[in-house]
PDB file of N, CA and C in Angstrom:
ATOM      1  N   UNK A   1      99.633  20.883  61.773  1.00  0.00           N
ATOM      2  CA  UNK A   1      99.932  21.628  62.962  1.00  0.00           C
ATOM      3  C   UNK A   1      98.806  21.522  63.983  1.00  0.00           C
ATOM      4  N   UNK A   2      98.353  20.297  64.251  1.00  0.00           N
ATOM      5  CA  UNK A   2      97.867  20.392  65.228  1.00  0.00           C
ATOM      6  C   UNK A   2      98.200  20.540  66.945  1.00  0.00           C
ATOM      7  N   UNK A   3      97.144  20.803  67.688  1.00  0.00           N
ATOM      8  CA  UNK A   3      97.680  20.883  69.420  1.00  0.00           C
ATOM      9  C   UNK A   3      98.292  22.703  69.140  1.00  0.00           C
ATOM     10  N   UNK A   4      98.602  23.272  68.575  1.00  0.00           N
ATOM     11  CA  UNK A   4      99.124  24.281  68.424  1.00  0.00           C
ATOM     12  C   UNK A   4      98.293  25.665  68.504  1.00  0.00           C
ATOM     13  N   UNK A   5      98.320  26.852  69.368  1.00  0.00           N
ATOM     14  CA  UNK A   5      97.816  28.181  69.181  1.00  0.00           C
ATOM     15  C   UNK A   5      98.391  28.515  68.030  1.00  0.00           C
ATOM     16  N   UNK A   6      97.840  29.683  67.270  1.00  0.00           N
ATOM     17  CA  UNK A   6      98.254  30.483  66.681  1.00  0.00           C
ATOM     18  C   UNK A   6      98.254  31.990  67.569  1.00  0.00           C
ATOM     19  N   UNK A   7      99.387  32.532  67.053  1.00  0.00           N
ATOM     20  CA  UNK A   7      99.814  33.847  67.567  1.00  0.00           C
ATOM     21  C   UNK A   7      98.508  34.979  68.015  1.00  0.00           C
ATOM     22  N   UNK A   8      97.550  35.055  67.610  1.00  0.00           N
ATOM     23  CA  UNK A   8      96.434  35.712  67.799  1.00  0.00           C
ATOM     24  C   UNK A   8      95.769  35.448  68.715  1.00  0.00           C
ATOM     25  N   UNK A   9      95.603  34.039  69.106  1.00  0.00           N
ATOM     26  CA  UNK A   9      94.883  33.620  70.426  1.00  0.00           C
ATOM     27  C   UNK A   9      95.322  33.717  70.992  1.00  0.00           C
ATOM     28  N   UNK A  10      97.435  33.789  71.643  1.00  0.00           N
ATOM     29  CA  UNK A  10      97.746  34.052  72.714  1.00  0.00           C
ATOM     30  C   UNK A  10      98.047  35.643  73.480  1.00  0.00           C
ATOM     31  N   UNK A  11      97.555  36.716  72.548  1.00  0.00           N
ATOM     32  CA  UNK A  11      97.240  37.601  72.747  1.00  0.00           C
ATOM     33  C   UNK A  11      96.175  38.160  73.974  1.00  0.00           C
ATOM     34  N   UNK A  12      95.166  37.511  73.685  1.00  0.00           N
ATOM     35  CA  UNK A  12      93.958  38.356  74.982  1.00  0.00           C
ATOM     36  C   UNK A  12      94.502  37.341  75.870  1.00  0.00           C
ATOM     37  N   UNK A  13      95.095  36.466  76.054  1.00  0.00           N
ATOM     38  CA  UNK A  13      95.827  35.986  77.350  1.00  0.00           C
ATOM     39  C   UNK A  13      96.908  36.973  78.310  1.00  0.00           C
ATOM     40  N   UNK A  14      97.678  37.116  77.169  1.00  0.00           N
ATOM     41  CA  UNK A  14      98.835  38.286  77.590  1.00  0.00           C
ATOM     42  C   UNK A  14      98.308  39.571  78.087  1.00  0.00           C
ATOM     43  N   UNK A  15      97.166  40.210  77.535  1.00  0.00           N
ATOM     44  CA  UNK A  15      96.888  41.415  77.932  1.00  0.00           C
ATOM     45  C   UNK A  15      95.750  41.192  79.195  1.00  0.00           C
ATOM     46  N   UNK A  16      95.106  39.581  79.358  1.00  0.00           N
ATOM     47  CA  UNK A  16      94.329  39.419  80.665  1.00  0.00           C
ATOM     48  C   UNK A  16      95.657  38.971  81.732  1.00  0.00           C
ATOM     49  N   UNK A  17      96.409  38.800  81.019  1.00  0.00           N
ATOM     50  CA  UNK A  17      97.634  38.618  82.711  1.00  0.00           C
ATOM     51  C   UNK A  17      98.184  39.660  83.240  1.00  0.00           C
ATOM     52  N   UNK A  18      98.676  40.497  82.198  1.00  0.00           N
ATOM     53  CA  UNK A  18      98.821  41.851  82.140  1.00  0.00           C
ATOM     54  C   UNK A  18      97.769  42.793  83.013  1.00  0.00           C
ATOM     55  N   UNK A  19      96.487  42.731  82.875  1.00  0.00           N
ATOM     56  CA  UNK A  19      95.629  43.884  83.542  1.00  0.00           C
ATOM     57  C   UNK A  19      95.791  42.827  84.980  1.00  0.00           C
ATOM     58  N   UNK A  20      95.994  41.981  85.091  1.00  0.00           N
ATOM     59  CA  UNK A  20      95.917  41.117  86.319  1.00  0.00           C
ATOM     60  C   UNK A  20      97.297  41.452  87.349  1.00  0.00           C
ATOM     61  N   UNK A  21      98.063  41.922  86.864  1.00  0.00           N
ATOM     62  CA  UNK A  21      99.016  42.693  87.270  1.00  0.00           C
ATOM     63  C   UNK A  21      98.904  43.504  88.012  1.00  0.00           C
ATOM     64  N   UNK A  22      98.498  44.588  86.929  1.00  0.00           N
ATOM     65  CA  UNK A  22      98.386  45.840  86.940  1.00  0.00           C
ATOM     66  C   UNK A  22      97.042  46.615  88.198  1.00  0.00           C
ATOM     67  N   UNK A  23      96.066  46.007  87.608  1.00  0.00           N
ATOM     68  CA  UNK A  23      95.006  45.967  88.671  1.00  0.00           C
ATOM     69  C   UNK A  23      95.068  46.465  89.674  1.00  0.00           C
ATOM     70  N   UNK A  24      95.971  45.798  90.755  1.00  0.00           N
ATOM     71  CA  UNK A  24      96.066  45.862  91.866  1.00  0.00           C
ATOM     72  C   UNK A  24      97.040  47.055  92.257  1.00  0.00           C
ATOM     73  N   UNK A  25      98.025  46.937  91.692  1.00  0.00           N
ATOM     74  CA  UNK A  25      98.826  48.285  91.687  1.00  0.00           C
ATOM     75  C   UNK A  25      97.875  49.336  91.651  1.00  0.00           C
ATOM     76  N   UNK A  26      97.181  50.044  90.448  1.00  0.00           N
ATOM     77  CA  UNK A  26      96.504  50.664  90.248  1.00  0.00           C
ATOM     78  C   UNK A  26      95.373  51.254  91.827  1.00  0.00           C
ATOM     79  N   UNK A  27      94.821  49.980  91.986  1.00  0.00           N
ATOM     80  CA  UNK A  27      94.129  49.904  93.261  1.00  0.00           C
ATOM     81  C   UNK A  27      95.064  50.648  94.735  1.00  0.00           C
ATOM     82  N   UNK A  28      95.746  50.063  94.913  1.00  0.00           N
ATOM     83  CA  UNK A  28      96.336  50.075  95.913  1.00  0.00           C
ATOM     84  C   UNK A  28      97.130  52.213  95.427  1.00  0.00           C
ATOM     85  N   UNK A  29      97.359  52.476  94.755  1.00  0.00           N
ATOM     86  CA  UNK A  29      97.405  54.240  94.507  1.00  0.00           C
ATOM     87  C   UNK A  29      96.495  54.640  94.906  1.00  0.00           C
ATOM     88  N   UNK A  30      95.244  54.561  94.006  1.00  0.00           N
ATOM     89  CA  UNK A  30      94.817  55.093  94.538  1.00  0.00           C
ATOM     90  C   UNK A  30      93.673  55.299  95.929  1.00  0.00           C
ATOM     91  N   UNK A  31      94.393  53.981  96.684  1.00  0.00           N
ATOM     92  CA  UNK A  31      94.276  54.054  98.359  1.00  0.00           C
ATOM     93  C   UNK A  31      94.652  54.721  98.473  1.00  0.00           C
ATOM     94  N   UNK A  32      96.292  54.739  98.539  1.00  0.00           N
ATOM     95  CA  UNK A  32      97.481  55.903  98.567  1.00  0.00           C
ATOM     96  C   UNK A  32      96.773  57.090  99.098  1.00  0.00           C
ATOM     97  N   UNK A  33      96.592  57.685  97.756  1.00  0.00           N
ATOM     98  CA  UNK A  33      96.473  58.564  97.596  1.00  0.00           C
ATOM     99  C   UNK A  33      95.299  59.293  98.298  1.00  0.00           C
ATOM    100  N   UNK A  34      93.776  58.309  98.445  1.00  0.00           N
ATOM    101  CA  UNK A  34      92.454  58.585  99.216  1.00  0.00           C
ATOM    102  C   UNK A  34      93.128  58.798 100.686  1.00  0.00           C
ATOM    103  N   UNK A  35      93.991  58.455 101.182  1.00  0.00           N
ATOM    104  CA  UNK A  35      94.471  58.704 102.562  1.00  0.00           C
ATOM    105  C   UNK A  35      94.968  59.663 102.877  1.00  0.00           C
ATOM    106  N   UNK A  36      95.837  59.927 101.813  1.00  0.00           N
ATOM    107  CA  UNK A  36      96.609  61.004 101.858  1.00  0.00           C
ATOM    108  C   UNK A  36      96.234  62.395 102.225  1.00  0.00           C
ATOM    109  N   UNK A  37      95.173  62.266 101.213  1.00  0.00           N
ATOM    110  CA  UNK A  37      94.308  63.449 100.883  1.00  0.00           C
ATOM    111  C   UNK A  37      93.478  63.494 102.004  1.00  0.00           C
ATOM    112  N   UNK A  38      92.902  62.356 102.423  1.00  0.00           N
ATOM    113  CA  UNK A  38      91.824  62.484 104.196  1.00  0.00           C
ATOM    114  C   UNK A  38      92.825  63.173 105.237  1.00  0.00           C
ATOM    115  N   UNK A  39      94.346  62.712 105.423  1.00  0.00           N
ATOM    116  CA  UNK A  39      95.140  62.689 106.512  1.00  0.00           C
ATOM    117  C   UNK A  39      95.108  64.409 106.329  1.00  0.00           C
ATOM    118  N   UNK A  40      95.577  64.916 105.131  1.00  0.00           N
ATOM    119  CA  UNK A  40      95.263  66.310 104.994  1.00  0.00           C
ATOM    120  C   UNK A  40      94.453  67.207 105.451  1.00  0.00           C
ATOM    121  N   UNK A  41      93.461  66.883 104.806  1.00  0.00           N
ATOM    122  CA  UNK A  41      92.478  67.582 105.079  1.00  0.00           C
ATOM    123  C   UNK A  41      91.755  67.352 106.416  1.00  0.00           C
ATOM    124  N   UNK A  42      92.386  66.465 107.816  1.00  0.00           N
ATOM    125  CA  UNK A  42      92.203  66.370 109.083  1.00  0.00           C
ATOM    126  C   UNK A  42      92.059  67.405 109.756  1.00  0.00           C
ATOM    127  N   UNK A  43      92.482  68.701 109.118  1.00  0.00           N
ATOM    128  CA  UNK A  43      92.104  69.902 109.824  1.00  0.00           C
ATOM    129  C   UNK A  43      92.594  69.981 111.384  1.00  0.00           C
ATOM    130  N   UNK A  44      93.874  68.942 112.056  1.00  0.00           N
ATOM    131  CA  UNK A  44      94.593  68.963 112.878  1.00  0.00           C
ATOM    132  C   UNK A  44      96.167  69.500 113.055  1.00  0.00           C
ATOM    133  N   UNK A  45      96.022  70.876 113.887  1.00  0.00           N
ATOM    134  CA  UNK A  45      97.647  71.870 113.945  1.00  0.00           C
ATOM    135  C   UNK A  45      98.316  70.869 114.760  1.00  0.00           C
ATOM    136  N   UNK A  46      97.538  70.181 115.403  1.00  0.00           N
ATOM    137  CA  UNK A  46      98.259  69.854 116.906  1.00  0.00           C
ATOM    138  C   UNK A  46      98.285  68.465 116.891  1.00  0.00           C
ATOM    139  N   UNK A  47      99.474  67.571 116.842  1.00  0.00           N
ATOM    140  CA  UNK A  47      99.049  66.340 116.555  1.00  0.00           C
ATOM    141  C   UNK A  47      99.807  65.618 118.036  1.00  0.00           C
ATOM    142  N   UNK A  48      99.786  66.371 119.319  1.00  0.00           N
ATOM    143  CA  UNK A  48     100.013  65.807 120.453  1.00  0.00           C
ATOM    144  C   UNK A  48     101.652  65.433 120.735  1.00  0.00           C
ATOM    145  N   UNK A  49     101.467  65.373 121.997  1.00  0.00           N
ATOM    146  CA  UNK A  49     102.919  64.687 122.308  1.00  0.00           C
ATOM    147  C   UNK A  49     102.522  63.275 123.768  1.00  0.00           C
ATOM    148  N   UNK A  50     103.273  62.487 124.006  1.00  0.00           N
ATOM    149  CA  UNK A  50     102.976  61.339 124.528  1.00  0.00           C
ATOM    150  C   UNK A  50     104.223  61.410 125.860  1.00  0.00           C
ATOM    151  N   UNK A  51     103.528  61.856 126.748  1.00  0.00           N
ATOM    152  CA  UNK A  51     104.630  62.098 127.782  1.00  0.00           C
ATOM    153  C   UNK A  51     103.942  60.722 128.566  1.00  0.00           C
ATOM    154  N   UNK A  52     105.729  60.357 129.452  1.00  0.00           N
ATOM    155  CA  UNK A  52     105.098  58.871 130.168  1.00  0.00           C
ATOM    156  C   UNK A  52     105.416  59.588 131.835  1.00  0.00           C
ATOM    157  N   UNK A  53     104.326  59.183 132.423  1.00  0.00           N
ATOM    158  CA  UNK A  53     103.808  59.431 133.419  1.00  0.00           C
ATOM    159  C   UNK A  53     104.053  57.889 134.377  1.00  0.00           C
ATOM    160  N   UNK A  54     103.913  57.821 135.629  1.00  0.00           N
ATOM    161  CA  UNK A  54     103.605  56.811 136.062  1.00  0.00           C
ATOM    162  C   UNK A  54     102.592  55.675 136.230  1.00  0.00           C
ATOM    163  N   UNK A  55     101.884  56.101 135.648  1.00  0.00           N
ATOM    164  CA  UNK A  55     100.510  55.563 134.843  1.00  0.00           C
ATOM    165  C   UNK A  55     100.711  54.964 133.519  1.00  0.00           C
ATOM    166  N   UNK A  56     101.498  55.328 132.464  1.00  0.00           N
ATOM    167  CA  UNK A  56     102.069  55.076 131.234  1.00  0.00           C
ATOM    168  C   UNK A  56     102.305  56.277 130.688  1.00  0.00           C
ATOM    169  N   UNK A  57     102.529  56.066 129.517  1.00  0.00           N
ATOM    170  CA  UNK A  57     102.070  56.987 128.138  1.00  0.00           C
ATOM    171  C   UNK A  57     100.997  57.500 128.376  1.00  0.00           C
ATOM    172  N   UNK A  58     101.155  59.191 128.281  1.00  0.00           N
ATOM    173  CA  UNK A  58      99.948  59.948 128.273  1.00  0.00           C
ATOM    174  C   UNK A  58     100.082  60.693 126.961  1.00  0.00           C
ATOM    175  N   UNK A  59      98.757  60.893 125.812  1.00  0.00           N
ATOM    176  CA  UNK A  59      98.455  61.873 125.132  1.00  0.00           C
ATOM    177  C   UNK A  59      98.181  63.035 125.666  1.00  0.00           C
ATOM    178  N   UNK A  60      99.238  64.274 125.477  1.00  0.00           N
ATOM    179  CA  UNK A  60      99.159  65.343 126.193  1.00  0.00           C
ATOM    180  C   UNK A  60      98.767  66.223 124.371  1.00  0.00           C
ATOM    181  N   UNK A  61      97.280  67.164 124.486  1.00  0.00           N
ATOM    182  CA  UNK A  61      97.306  67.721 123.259  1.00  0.00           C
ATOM    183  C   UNK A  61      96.541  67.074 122.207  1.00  0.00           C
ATOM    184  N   UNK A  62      96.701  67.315 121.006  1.00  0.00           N
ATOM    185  CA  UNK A  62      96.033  67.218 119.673  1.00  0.00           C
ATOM    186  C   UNK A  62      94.872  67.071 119.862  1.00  0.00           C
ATOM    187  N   UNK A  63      93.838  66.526 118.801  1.00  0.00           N
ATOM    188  CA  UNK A  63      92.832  66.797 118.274  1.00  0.00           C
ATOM    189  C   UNK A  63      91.445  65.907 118.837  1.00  0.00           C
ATOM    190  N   UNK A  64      91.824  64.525 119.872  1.00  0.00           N
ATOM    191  CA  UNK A  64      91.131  63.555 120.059  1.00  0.00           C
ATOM    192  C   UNK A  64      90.292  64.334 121.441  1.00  0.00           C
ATOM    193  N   UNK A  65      89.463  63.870 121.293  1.00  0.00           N
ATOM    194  CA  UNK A  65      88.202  63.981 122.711  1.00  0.00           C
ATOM    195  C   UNK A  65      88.641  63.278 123.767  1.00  0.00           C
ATOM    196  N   UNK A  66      89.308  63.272 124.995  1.00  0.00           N
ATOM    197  CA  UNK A  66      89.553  62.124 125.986  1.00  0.00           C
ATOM    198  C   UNK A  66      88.170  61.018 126.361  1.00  0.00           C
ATOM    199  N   UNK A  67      87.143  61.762 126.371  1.00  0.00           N
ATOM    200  CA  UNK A  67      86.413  60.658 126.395  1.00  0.00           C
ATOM    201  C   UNK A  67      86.092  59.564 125.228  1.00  0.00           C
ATOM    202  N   UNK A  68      86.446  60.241 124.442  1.00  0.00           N
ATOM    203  CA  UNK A  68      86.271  58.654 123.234  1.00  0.00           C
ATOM    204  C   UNK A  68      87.217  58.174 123.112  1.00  0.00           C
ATOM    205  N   UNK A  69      88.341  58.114 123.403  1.00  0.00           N
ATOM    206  CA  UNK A  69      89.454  57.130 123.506  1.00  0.00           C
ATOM    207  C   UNK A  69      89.411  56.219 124.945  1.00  0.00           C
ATOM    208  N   UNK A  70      89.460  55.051 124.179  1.00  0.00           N
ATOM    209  CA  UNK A  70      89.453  54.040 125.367  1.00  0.00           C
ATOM    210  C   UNK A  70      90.663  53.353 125.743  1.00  0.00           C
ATOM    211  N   UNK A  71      91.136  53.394 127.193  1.00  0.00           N
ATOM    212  CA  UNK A  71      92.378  52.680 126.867  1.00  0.00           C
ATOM    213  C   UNK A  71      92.283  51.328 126.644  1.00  0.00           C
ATOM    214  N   UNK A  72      93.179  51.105 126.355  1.00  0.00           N
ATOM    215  CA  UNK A  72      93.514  49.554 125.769  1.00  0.00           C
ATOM    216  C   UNK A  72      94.179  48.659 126.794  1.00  0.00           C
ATOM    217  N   UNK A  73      94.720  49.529 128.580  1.00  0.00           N
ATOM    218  CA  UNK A  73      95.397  48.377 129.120  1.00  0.00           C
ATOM    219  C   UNK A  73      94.000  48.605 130.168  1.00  0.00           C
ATOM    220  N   UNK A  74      92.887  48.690 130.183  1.00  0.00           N
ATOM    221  CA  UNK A  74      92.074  47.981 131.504  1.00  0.00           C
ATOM    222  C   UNK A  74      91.917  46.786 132.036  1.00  0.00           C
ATOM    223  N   UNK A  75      91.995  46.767 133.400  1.00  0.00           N
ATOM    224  CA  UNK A  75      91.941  45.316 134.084  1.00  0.00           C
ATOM    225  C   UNK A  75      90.696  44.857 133.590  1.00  0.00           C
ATOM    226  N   UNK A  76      90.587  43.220 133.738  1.00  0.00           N
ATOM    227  CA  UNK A  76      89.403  42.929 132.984  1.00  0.00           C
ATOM    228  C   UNK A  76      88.425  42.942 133.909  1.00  0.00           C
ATOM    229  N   UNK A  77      87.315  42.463 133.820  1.00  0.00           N
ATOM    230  CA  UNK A  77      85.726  42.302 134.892  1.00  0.00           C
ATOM    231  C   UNK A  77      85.661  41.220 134.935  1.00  0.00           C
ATOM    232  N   UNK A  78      85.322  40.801 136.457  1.00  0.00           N
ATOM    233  CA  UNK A  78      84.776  39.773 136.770  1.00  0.00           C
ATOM    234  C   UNK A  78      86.183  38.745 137.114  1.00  0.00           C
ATOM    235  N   UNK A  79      85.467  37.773 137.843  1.00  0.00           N
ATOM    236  CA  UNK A  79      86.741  37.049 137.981  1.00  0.00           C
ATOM    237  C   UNK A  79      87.417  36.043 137.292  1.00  0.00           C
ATOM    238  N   UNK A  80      88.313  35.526 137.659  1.00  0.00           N
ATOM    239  CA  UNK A  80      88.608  34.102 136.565  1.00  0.00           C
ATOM    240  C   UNK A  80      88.304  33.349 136.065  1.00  0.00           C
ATOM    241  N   UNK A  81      87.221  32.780 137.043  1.00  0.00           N
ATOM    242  CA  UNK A  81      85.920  31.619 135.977  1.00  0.00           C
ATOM    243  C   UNK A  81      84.998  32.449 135.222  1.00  0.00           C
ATOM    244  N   UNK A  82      84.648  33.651 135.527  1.00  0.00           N
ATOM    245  CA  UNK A  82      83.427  34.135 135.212  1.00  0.00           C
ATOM    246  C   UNK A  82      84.499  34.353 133.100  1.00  0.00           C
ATOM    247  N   UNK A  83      85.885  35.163 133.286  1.00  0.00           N
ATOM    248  CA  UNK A  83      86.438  35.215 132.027  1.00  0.00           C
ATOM    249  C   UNK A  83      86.644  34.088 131.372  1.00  0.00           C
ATOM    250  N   UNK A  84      86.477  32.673 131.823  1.00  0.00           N
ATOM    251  CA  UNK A  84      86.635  31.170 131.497  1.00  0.00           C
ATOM    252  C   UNK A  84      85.533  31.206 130.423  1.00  0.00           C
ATOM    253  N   UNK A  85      84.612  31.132 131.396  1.00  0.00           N
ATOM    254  CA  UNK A  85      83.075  31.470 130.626  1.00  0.00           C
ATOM    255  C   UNK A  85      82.735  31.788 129.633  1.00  0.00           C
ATOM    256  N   UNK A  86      83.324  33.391 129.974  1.00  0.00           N
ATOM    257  CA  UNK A  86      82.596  34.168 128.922  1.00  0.00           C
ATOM    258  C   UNK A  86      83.939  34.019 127.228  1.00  0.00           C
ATOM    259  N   UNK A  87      84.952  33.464 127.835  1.00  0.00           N
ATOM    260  CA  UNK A  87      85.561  32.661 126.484  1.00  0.00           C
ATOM    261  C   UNK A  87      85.133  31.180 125.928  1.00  0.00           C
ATOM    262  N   UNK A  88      84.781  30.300 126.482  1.00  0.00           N
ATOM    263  CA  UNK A  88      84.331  29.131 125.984  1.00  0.00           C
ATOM    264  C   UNK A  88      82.797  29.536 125.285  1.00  0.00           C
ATOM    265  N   UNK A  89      81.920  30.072 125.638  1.00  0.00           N
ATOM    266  CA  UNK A  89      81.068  31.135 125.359  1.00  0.00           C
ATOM    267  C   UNK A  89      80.107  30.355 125.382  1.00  0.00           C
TER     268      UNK A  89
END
């Protein structure tokens, strides 16, 4: 019987494919769950409402500071070559 395992050696294979599985599942709970528990304990009653204005979407309310939120649609700086530029870098 050569070329052949015996039943015993293919064992810690099965149970290393097995935790190789499992692993990640495991992992990924208890993300889950670490979020869960942060989103909770946010200590926020008020989680805003988003009225659109002629300007856009406004956060009217909840828990954020207006000055540390930055918007995301600002015109850019500088002019067209100068943004050429500062992308080719």
């Amino acid at each position: 019987m050569t070329g052949t395992q015996s039943v015993g050696a293919r064992r810690p294979v099965r149970r290393a494919a097995r935790l190789g599985l499992i692993a990640p599942l495991v992992a990924a709970a208890a993300l889950t769950g670490a979020a869960v528990f942060t989103v909770s304990q946010a200590g926020c009653d008020d989680p805003g409402t988003l009225v659109s204005t002629h300007h856009g979407p406004v956060l009217v309310g909840g828990c954020s500071v207006p000055g540390l939120v930055l918007p995301g649609h600002t015109p850019p700086h500088g002019s067209a070559n100068d943004q050429a530029d500062a992308r080719r870098g």
